[in-house]
Protein backbone atom coordinates (compact mmCIF):
# COMPACT_ATOMS: atom_id res chain seq x y z
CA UNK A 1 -0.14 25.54 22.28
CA UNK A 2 0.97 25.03 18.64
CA UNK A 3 -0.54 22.81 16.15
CA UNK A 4 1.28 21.12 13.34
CA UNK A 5 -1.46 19.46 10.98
CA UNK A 6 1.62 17.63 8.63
CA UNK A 7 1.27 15.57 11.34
CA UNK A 8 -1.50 12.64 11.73
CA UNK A 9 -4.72 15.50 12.25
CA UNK A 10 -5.80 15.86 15.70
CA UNK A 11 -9.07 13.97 17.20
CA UNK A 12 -10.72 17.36 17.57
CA UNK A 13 -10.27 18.35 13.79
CA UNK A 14 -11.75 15.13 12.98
CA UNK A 15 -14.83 16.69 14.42
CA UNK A 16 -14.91 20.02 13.10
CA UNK A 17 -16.84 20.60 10.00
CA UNK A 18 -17.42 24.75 9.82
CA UNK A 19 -17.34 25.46 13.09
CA UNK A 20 -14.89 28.06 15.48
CA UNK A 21 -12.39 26.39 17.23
CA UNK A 22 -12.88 28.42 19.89
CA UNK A 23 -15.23 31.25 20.11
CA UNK A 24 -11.89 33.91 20.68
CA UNK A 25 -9.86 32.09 17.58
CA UNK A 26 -12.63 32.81 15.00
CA UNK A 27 -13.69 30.50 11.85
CA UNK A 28 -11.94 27.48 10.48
CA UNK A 29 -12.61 23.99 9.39
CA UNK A 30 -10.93 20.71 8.14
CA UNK A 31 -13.92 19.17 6.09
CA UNK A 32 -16.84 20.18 4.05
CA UNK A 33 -19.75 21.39 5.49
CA UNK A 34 -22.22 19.32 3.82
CA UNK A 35 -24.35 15.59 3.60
CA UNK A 36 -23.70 15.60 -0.11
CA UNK A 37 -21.13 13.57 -2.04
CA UNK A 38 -18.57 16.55 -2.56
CA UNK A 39 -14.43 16.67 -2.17
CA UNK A 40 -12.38 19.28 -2.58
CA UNK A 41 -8.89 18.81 -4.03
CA UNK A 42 -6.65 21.58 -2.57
CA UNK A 43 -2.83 22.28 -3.53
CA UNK A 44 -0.01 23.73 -1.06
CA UNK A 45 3.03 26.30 -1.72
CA UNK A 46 2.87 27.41 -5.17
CA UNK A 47 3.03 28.40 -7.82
CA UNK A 48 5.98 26.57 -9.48
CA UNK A 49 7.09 27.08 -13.08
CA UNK A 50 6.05 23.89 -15.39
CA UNK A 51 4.41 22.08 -12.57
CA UNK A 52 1.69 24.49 -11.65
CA UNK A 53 0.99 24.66 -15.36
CA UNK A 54 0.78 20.72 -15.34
CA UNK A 55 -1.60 20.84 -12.67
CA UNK A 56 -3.86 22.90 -14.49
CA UNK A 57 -3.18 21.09 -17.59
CA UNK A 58 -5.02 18.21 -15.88
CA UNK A 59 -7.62 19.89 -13.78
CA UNK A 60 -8.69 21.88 -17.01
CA UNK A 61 -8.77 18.31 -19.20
CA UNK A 62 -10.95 16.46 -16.48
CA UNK A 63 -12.83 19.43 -16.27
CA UNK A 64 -12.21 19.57 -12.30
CA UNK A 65 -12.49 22.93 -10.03
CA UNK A 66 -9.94 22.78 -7.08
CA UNK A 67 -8.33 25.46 -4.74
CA UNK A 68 -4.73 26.57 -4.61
CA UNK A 69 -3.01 27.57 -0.94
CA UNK A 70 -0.43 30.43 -3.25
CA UNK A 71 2.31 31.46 -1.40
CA UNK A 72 2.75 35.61 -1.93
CA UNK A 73 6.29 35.79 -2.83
CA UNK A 74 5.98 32.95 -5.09
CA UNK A 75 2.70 34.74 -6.45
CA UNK A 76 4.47 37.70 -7.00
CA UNK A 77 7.00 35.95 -8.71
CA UNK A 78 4.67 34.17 -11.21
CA UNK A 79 2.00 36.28 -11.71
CA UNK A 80 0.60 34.46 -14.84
CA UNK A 81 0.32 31.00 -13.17
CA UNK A 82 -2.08 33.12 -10.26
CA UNK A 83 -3.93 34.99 -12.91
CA UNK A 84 -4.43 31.17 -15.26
CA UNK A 85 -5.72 29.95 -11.91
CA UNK A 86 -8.28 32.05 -11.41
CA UNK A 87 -9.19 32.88 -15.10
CA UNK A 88 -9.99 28.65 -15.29
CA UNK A 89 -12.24 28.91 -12.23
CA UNK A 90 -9.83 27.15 -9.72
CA UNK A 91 -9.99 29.07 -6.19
CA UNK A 92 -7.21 30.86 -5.08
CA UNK A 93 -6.44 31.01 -1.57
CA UNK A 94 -3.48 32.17 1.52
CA UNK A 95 -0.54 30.23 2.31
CA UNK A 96 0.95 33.35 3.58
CA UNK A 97 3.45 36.09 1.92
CA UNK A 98 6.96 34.42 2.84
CA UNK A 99 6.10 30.86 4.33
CA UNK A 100 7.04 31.46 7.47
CA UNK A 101 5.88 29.43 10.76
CA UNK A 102 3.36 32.05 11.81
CA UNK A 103 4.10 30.74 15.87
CA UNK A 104 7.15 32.28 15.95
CA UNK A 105 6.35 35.42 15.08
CA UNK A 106 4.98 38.03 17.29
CA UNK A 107 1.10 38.91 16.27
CA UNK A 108 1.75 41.92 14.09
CA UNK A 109 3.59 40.00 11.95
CA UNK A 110 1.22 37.10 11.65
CA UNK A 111 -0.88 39.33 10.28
CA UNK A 112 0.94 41.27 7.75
CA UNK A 113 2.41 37.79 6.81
CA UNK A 114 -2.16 37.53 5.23
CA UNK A 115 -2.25 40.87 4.57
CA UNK A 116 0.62 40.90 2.44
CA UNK A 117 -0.76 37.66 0.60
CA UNK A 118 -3.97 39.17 0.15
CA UNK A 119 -3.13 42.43 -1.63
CA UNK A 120 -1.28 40.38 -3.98
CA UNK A 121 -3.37 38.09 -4.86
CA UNK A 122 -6.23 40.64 -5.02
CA UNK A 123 -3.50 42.80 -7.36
CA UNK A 124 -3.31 40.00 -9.67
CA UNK A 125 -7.06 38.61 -9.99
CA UNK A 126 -9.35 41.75 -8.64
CA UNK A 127 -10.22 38.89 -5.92
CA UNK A 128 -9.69 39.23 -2.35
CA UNK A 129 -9.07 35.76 -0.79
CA UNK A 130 -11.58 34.28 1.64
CA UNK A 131 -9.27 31.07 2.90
CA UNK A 132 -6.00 30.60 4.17
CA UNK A 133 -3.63 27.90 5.54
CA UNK A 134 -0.97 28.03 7.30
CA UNK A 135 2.59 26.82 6.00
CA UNK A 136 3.16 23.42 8.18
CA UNK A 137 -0.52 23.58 9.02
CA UNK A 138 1.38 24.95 12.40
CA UNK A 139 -0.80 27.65 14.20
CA UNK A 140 -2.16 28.60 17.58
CA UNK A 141 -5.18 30.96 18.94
CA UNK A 142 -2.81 34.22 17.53
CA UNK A 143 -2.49 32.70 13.83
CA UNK A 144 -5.98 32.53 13.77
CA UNK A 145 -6.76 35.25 15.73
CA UNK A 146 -4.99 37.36 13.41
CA UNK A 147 -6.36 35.48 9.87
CA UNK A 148 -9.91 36.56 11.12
CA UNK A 149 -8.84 40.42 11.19
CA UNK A 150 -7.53 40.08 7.74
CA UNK A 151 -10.99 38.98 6.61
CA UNK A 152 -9.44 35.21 5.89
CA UNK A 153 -11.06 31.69 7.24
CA UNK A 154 -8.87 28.39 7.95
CA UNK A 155 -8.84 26.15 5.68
CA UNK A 156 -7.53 22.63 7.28
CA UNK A 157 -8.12 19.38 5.58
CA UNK A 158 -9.36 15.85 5.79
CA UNK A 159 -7.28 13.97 4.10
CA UNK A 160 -3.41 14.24 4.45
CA UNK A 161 -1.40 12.33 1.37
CA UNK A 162 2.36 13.82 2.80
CA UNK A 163 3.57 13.84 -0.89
CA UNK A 164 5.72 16.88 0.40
CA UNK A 165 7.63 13.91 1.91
CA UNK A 166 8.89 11.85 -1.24
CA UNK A 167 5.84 9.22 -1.32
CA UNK A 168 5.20 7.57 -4.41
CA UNK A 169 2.32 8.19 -6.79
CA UNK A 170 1.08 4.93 -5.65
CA UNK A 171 1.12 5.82 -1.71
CA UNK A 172 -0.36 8.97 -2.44
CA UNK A 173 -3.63 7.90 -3.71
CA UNK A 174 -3.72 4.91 -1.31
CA UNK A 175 -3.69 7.48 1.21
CA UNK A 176 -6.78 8.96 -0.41
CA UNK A 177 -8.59 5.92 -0.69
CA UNK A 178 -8.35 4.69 3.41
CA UNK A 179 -9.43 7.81 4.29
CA UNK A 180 -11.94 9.21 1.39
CA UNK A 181 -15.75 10.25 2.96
CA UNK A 182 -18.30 13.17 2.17
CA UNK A 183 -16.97 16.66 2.89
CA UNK A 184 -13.25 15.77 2.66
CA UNK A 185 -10.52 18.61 1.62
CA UNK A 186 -7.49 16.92 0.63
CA UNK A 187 -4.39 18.62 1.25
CA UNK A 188 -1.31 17.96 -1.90
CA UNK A 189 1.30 20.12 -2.75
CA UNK A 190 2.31 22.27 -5.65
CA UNK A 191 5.34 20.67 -6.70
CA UNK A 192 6.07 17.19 -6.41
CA UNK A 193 6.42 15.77 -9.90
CA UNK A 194 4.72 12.44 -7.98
CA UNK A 195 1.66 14.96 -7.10
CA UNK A 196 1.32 15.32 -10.85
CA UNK A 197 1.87 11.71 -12.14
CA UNK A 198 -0.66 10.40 -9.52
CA UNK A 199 -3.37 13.23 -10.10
CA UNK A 200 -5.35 11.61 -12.84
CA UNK A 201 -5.88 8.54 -11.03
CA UNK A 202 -6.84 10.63 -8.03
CA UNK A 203 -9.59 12.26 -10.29
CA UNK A 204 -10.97 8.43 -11.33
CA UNK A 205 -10.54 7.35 -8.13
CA UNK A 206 -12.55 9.88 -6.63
CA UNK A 207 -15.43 9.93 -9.33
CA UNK A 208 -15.62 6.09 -9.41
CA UNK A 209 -16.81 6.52 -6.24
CA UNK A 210 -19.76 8.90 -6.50
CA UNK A 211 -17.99 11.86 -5.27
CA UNK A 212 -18.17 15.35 -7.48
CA UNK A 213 -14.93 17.26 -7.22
CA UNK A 214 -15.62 21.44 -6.43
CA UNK A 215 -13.31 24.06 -4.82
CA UNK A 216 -13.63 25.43 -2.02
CA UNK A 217 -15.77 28.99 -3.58
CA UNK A 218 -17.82 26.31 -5.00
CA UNK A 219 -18.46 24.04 -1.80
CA UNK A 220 -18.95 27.23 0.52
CA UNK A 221 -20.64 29.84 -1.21
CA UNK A 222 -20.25 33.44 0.27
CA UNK A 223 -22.90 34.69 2.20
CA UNK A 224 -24.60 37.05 -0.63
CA UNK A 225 -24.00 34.83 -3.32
């Protein structure tokens, strides 16, 4: 069966904090795996010229760490947006090499969709990513499957705003406040110019009420850290 998270998220993802799916599909989750008051703030599909920068404009003024779901083509393409990422201490992460929904490709191809993601990233910052996503959040036990032989865990998310759909700064961060709680990733996009406009007041929002905003390297530190 395929999954398509830009959709309202399942019941069962509700419940998953870092946990398998299944024991055969390997690691993923969709929230934080922690009691304490921590959010993650993770961006979809770039980088884009001038907005990416924007983003990180922000992020670097309210001194907030957040993770960024590159896309490998578009990576490739901008290589200085990947590398001011990472040299600010954001967490850089797999949206795949060409965007492609992974379902409809046969298994092989899934995988060299990561793979190909990976060594460019890794080419650009010296770091091997350790999270992925998959473009449309659409995936199945083969997506997964084949993330886990390229070394990569999914990365789902709690809290879907759907600014990729022309919502208003205002509708974006009411979407974060129904459905803020400890642990949550929230999923936005790299490129809406209302992702940018409504960021700050996502940042206030999300302080005002106790939360501290990581990435995902900081929430889930690797093993031998």
């Amino acid at each position: 069966m395929t999954r398509t998270h830009h959709l309202p998220a399942l019941p069962v993802l509700a419940l998953i904090l870092f946990s398998t799916l299944s024991p055969a599909w390997g690691g993923a989750f969709s929230r934080i795996p922690t009691s304490d008051p921590l959010v993650a703030l993770t961006f979809d599909d770039g980088p884009h010229p001038d907005v990416t920068d924007r983003i990180l404009d922000i992020l670097r003024k309210e001194e907030v760490k957040a993770t960024f779901f590159v896309v490998g083509r578009m990576a490739a393409k901008h290589p200085d947006l990947v590398r001011r990422i990472a040299q600010e201490g954001h967490t850089v992460a797999n949206h795949t090499f060409y965007h492609n929904n992974l379902t409809t490709l046969p298994p092989e191809n899934m995988e060299l969709e990561w793979k190909l993601c990976n060594d460019t990233v890794e080419g650009l910052t010296g770091k091997r990513p350790r999270f992925a996503r998959p473009p449309g959040g659409q995936y199945d036990g083969e997506v997964l499957r084949a993330a886990k032989r390229s070394g990569l865990t999914m990365a789902f998310w709690t809290v879907n705003t759907a600014d990729y759909i022309g919502k208003t700064p205002a509708q974006i961060l009411r979407r974060i406040e129904r459905n803020l709680r400890c642990g949550a990733v929230i999923l936005l996009h790299d490129g809406p110019p209302e992702t940018v406009e409504a960021l700050p007041e996502i940042i206030d929002f999300i302080r005002r009420k106790g939360y501290r905003l990581v990435s995902l390297d900081e929430a889930i530190p690797r093993k031998d850290d």
